[in-house]
N, C-alpha and C. Protein backbone atom coordinates (compact mmCIF):
# COMPACT_ATOMS: atom_id res chain seq x y z
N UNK A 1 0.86 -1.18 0.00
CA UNK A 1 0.00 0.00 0.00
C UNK A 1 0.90 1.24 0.00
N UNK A 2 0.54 2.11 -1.02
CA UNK A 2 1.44 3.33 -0.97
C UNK A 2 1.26 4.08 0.25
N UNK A 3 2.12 4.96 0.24
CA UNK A 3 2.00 5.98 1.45
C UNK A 3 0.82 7.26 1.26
N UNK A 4 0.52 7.77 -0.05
CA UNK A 4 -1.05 8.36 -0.36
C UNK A 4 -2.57 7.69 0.33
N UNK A 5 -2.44 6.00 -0.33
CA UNK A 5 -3.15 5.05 -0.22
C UNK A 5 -3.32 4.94 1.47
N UNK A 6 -2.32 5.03 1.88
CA UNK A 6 -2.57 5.08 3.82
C UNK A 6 -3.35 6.40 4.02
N UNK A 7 -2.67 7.38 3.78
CA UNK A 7 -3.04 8.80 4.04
C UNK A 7 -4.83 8.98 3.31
N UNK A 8 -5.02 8.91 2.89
CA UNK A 8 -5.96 8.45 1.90
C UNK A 8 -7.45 7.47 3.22
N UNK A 9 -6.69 6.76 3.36
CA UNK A 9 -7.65 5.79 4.16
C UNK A 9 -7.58 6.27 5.24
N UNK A 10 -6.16 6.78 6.13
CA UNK A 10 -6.52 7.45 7.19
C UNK A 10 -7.28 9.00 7.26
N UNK A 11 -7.64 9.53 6.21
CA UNK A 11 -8.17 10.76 6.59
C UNK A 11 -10.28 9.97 6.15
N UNK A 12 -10.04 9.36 5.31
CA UNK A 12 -11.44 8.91 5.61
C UNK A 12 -12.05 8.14 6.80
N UNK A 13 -11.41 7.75 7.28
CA UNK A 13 -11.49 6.99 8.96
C UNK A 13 -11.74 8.50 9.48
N UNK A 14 -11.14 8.95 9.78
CA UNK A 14 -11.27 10.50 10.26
C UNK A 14 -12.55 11.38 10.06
N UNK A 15 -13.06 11.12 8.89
CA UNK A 15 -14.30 12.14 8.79
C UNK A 15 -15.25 10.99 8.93
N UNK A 16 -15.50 9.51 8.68
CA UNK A 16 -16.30 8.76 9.50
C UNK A 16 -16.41 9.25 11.34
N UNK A 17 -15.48 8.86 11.35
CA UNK A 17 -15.61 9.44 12.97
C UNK A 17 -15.92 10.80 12.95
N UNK A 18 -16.01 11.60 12.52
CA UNK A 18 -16.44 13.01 12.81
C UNK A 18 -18.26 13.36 12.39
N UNK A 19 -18.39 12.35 11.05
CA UNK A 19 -19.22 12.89 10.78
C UNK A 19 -20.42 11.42 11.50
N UNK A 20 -20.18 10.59 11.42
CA UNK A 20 -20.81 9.57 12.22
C UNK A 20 -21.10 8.63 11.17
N UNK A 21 -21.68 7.93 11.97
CA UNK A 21 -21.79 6.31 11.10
C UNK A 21 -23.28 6.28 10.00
N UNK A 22 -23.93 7.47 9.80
CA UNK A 22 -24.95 7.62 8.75
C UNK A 22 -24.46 8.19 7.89
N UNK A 23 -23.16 8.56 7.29
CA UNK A 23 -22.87 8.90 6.31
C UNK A 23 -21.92 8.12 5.54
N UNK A 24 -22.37 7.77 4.20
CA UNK A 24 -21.49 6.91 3.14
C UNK A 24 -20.59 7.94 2.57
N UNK A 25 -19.33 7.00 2.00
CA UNK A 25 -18.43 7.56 1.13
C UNK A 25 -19.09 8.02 -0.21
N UNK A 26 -20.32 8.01 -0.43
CA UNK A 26 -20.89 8.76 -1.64
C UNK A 26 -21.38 9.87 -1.39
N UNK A 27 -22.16 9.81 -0.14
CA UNK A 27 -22.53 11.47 0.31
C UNK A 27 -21.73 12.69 0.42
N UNK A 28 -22.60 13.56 -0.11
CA UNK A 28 -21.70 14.95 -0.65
C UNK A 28 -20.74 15.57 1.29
N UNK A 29 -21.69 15.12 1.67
CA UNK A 29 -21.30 16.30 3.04
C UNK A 29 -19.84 15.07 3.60
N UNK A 30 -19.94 13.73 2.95
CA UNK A 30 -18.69 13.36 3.24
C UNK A 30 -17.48 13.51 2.27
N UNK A 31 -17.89 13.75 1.26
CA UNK A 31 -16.86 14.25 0.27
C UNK A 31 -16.08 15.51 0.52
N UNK A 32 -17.25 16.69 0.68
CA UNK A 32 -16.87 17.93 0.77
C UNK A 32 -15.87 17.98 2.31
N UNK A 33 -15.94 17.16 3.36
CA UNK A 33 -15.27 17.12 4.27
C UNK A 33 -13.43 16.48 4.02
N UNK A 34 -14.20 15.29 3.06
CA UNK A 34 -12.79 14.83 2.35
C UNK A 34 -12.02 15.64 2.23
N UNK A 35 -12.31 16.14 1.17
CA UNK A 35 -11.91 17.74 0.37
C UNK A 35 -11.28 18.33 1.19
N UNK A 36 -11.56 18.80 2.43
CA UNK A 36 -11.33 19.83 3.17
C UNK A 36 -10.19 19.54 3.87
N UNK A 37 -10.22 17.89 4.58
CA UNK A 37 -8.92 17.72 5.22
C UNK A 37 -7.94 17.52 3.93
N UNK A 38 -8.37 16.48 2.74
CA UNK A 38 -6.78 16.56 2.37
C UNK A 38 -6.30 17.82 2.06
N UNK A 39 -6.87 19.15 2.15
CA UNK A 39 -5.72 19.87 1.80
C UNK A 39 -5.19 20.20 2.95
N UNK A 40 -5.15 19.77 3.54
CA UNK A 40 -4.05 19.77 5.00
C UNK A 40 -2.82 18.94 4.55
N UNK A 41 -3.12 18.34 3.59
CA UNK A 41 -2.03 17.19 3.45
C UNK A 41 -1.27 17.92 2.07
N UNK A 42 -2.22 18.30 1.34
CA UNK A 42 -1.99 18.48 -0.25
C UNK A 42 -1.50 20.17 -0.34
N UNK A 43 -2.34 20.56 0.45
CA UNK A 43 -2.48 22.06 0.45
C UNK A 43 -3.68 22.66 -0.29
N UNK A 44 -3.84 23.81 -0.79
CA UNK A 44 -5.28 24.05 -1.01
C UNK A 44 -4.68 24.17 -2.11
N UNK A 45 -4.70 23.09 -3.20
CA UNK A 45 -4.31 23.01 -4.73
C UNK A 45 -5.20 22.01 -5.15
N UNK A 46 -6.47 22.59 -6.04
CA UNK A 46 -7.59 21.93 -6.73
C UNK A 46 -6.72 20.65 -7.47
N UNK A 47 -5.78 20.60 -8.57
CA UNK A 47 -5.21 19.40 -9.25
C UNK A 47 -4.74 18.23 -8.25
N UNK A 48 -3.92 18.86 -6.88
CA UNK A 48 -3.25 18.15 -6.32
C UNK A 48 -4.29 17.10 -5.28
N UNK A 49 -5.11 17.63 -4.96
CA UNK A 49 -6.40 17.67 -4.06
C UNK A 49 -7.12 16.51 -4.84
N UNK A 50 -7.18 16.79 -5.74
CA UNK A 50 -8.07 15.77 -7.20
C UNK A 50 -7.61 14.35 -7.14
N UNK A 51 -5.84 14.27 -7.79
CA UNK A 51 -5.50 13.37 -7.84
C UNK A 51 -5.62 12.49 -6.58
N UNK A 52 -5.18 13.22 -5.18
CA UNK A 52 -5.33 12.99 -4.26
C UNK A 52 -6.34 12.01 -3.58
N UNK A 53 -7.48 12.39 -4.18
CA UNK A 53 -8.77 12.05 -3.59
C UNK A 53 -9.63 10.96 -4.52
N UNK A 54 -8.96 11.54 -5.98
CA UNK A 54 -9.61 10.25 -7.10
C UNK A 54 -10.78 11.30 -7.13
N UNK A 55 -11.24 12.43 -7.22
CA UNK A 55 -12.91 12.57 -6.82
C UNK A 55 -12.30 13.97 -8.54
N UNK A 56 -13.25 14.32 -9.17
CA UNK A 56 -12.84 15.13 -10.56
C UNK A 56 -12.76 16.74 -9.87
N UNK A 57 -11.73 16.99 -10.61
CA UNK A 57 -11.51 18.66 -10.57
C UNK A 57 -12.69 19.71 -10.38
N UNK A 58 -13.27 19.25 -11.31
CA UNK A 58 -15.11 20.32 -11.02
C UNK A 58 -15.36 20.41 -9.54
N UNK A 59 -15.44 19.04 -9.53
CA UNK A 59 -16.21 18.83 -7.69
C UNK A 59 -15.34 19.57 -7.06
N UNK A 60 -14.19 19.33 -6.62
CA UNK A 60 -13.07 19.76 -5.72
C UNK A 60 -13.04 21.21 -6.43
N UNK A 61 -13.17 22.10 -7.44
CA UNK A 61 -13.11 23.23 -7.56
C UNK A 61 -14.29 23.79 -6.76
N UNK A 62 -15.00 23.08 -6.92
CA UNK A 62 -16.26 23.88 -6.23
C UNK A 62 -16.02 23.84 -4.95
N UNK A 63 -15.90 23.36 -4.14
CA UNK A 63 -15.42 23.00 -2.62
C UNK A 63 -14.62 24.55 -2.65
N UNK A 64 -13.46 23.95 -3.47
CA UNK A 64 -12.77 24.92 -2.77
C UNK A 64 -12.72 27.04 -3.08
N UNK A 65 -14.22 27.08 -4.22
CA UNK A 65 -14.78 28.52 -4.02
C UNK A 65 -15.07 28.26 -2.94
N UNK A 66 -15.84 27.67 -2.57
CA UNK A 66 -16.72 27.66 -1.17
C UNK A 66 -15.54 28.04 0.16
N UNK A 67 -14.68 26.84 0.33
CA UNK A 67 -13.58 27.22 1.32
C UNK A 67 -12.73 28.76 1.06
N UNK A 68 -12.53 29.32 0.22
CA UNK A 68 -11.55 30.45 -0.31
C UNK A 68 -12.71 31.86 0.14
N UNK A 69 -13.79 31.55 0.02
CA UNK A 69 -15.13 32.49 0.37
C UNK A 69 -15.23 32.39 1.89
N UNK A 70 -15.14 31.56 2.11
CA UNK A 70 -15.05 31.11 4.26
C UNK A 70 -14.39 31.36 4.47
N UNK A 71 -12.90 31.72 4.09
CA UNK A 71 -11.46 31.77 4.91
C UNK A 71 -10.72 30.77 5.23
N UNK A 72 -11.21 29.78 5.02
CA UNK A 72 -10.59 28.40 5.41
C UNK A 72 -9.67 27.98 4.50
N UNK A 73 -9.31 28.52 3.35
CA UNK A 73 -7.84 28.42 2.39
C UNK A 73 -8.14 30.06 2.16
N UNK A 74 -6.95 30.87 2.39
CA UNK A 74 -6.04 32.30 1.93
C UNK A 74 -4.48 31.58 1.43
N UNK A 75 -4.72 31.83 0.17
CA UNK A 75 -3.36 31.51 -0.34
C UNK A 75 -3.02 30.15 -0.52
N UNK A 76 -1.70 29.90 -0.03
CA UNK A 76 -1.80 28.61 -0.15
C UNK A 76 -1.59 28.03 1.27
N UNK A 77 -2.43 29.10 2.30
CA UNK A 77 -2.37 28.44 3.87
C UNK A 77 -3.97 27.77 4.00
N UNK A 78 -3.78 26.89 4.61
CA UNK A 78 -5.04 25.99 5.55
C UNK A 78 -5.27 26.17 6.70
N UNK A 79 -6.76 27.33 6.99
CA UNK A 79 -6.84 27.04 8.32
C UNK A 79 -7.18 25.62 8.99
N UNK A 80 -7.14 25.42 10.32
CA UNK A 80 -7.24 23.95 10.33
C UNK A 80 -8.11 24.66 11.64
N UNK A 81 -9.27 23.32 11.79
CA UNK A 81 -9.96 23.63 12.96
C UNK A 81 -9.91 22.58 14.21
């Protein structure tokens, strides 16, 4: 298993536990959470974020108007909560 492939599985373990056990890996509000931590890992870079996640550029662009409009990516910093 690559070292992405860990990182990868460990940040979805992560938003299971956060977001609870009624949400599937297809649901948006678990995606968009996806989204959000790997750029802690990736940084707030839509391509890098993409490959990252396997999930298409559109989606993850949109996320991240949304985060860049919140404050939660300025630049190429991540607030983290």
């Amino acid at each position: 298993m690559s070292k992405n492939t860990r990182q990868l599985e460990n940040l979805k373990r992560s938003v299971r536990r956060t977001l609870g056990p009624g949400y599937s890996t297809t649901d948006f509000d678990f995606q968009e959470s996806l989204v959000l931590k790997a750029a802690e890992i990736t940084g707030p870079n839509i391509k890098r974020i993409a490959a990252f996640t396997g999930y298409p550029r559109e989606f993850v662009s949109g996320i991240a108007t949304y985060a860049r409009e919140q404050g939660l990516w300025v630049g190429s910093r991540v607030a983290t909560v």
